[in-house]
N, C-alpha and C. Protein backbone atom coordinates (compact mmCIF):
# COMPACT_ATOMS: atom_id res chain seq x y z
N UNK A 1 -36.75 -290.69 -85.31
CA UNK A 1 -36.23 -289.34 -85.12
C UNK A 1 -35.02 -289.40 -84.19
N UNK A 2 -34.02 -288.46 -84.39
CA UNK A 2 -32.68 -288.54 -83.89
C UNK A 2 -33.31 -287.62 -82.53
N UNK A 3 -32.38 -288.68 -81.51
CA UNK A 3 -32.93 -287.90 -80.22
C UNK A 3 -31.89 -287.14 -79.59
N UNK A 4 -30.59 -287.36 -79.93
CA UNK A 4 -29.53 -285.97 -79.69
C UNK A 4 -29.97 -284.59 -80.71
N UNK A 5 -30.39 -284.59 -81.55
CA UNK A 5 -30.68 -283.81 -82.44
C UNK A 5 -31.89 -282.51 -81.85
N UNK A 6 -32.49 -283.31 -80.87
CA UNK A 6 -33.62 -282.58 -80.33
C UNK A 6 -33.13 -282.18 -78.90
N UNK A 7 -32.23 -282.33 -78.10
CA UNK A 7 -31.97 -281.71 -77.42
C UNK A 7 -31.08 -280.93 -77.44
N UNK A 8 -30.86 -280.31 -79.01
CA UNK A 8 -30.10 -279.08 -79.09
C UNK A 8 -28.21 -279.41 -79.05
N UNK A 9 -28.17 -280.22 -78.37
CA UNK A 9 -26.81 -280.83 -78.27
C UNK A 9 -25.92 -280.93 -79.47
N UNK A 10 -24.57 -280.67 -79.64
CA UNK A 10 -23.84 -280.83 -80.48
C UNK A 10 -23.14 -282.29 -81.18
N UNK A 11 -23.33 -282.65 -82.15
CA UNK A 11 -23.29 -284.32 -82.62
C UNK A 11 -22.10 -284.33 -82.93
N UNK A 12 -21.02 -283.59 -83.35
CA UNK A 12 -19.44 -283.29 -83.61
C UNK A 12 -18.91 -282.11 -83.07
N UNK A 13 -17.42 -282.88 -82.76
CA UNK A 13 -16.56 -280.78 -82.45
C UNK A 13 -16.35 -280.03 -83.22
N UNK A 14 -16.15 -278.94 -83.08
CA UNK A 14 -16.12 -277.47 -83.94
C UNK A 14 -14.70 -278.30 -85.09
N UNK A 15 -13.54 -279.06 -83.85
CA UNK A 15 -12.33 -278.64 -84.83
C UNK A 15 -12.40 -280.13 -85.25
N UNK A 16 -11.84 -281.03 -86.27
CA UNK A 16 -11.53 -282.54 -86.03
C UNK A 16 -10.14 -282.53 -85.94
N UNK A 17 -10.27 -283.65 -84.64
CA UNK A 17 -8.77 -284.43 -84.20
C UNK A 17 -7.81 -284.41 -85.36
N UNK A 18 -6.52 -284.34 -85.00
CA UNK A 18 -5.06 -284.13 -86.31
C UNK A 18 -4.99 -285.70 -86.06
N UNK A 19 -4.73 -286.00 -87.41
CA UNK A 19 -4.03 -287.28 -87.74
C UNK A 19 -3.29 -287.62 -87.08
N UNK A 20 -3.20 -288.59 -86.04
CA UNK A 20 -1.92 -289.06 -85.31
C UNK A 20 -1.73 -290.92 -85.58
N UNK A 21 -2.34 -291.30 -86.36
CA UNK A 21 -1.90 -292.78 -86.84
C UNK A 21 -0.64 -292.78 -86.92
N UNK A 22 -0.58 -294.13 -86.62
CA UNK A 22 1.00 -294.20 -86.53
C UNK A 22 1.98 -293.12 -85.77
N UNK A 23 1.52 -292.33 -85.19
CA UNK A 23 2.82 -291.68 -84.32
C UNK A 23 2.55 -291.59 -82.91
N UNK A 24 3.58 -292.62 -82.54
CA UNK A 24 3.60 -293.16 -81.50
C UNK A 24 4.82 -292.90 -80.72
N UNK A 25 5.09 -292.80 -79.71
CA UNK A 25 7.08 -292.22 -78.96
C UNK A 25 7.54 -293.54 -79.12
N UNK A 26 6.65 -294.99 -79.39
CA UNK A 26 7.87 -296.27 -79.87
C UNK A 26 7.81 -296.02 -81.03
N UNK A 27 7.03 -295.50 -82.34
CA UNK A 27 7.55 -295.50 -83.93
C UNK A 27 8.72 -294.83 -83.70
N UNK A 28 8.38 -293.54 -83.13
CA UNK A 28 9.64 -292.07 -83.31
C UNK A 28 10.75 -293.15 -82.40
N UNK A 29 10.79 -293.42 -81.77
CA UNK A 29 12.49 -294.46 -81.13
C UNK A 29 12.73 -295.12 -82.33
N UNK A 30 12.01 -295.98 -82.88
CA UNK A 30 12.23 -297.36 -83.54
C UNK A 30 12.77 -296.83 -85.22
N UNK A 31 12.54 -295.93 -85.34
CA UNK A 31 12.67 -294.86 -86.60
C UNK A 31 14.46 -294.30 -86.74
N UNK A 32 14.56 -294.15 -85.23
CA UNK A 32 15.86 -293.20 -85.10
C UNK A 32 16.89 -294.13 -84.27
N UNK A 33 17.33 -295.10 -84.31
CA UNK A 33 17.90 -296.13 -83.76
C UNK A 33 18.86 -295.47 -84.11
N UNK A 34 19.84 -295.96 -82.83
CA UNK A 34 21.18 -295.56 -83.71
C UNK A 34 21.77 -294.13 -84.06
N UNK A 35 20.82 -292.85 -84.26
CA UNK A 35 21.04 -291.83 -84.53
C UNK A 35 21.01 -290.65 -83.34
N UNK A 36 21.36 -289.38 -83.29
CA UNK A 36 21.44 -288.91 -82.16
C UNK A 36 20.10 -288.05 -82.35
N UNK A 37 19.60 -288.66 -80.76
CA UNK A 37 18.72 -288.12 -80.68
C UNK A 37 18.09 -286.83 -80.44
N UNK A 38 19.32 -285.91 -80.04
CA UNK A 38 19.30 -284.60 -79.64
C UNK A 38 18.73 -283.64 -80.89
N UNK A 39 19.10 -284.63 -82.05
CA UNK A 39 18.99 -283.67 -83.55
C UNK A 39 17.53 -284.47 -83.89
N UNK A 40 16.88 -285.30 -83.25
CA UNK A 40 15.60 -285.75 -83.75
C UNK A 40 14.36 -284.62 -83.41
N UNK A 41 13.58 -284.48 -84.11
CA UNK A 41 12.82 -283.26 -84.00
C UNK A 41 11.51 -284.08 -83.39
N UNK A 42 10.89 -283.60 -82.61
CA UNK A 42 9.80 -284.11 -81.45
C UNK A 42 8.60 -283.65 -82.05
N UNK A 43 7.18 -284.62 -82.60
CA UNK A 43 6.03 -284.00 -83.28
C UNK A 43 5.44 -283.61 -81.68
N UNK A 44 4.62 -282.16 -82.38
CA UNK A 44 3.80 -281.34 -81.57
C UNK A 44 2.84 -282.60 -80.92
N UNK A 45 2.23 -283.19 -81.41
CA UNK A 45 1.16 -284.10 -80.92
C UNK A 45 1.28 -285.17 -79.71
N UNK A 46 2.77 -285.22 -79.62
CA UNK A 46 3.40 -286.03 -78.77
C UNK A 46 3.27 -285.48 -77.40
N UNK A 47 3.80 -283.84 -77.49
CA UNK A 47 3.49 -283.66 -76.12
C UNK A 47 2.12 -282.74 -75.53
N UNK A 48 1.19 -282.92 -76.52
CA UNK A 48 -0.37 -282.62 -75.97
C UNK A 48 -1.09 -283.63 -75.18
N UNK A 49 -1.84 -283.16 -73.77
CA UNK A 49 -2.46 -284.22 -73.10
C UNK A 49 -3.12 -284.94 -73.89
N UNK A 50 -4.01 -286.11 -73.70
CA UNK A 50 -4.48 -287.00 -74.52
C UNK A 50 -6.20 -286.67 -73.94
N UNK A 51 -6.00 -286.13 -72.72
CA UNK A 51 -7.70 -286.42 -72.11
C UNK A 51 -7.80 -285.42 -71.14
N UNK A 52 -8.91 -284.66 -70.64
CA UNK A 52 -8.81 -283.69 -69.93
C UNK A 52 -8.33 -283.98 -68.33
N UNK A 53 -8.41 -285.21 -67.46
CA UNK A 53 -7.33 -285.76 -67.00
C UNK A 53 -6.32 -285.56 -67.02
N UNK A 54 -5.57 -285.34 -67.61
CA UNK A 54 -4.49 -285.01 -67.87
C UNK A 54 -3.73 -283.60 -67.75
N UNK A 55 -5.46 -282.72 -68.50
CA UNK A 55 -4.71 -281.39 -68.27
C UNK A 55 -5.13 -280.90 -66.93
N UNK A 56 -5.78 -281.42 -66.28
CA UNK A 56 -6.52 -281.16 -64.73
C UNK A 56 -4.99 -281.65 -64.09
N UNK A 57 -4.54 -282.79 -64.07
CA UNK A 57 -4.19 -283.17 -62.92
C UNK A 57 -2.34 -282.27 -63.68
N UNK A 58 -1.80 -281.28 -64.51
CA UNK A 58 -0.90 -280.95 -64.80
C UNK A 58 -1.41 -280.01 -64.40
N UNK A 59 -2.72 -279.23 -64.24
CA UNK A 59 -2.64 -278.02 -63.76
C UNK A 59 -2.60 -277.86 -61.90
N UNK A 60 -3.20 -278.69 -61.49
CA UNK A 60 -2.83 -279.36 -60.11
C UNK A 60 -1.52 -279.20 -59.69
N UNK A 61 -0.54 -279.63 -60.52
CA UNK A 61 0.87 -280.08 -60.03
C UNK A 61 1.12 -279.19 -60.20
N UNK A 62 1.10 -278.04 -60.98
CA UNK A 62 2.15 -276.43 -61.56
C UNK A 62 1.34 -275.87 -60.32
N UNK A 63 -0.01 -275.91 -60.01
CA UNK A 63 0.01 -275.11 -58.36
C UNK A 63 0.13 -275.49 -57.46
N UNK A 64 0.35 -276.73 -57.15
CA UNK A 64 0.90 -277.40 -55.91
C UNK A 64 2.47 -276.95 -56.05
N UNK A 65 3.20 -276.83 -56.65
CA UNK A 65 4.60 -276.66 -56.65
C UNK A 65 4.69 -275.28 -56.60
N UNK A 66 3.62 -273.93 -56.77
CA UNK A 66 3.93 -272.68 -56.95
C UNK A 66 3.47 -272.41 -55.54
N UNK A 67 2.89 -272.97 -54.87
CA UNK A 67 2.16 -272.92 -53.85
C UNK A 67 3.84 -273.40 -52.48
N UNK A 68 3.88 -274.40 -52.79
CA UNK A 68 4.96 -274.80 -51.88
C UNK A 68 6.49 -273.58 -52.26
N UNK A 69 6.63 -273.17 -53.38
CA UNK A 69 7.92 -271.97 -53.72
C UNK A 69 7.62 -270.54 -52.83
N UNK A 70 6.57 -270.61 -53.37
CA UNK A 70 5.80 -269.10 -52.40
C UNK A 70 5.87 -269.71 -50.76
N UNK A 71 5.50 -270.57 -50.19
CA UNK A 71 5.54 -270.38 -49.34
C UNK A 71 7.02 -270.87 -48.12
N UNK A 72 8.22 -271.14 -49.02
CA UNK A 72 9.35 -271.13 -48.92
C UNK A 72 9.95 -270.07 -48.66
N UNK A 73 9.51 -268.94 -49.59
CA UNK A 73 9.92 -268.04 -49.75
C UNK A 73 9.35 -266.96 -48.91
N UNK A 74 8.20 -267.34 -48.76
CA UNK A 74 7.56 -266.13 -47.64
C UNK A 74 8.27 -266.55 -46.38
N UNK A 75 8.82 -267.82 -45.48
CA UNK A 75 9.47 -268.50 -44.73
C UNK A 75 10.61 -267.92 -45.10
N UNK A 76 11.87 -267.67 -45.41
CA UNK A 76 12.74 -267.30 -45.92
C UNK A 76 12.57 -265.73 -45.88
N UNK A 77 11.36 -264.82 -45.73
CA UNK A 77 11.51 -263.75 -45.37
C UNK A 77 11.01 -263.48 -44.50
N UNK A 78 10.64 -264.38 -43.62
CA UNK A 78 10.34 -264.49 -42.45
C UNK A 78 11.42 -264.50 -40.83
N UNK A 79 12.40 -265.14 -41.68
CA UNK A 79 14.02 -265.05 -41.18
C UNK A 79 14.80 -264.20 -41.35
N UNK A 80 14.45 -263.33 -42.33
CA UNK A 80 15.61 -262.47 -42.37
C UNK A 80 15.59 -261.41 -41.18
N UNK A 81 16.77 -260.76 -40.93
CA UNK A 81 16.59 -259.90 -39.70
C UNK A 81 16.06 -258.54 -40.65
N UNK A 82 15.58 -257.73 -39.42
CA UNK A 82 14.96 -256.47 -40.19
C UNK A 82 16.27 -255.25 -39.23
N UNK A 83 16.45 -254.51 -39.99
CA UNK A 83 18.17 -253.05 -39.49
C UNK A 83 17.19 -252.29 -39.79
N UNK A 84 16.97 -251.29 -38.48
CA UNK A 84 15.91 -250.14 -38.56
C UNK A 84 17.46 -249.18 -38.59
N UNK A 85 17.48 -247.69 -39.23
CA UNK A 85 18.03 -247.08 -39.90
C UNK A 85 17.57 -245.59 -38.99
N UNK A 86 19.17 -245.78 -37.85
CA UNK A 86 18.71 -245.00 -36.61
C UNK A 86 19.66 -243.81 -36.75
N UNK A 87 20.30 -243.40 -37.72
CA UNK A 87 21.02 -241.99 -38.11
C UNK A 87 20.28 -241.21 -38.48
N UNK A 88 20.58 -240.05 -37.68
CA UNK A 88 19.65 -238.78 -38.12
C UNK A 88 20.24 -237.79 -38.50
């Protein structure tokens, strides 16, 4: 008797993985030698993380860097002078 089967657990994912044989960022170079690369069109699959690693430690970095802007910026209005508005 299958013993993942009995603890309810899922034996495959909902979606299956896209074909990515063979596409590799050395095929796509080795393909376009020579040609300009600006007009080479970039497959979607290339720039999806590969492992959740990946999307952890990219979501890390986008708030470590929003974290350090904000608090530049709160510093930066921290300096400015404040003109109280003494005409009556």
């Amino acid at each position: 008797m299958n013993m993942k089967c009995m603890t309810g657990r899922r034996t495959k994912l909902p979606v299956p993985r896209p074909d990515t044989e063979g596409l590799s960022l050395w095929n796509l170079l080795c393909k376009n030698i020579g040609k300009d690369l600006s007009q080479v069109s970039m497959p979607v699959a290339l720039n999806e993380p590969l492992n959740m690693l990946q999307v952890i430690s990219t979501f890390i970095y986008l708030m470590a860097s929003l974290y350090i802007r904000s608090n530049a910026f709160l510093y930066k209005c921290e300096k400015q002078p404040v003109y109280l508005n003494t005409e009556v």
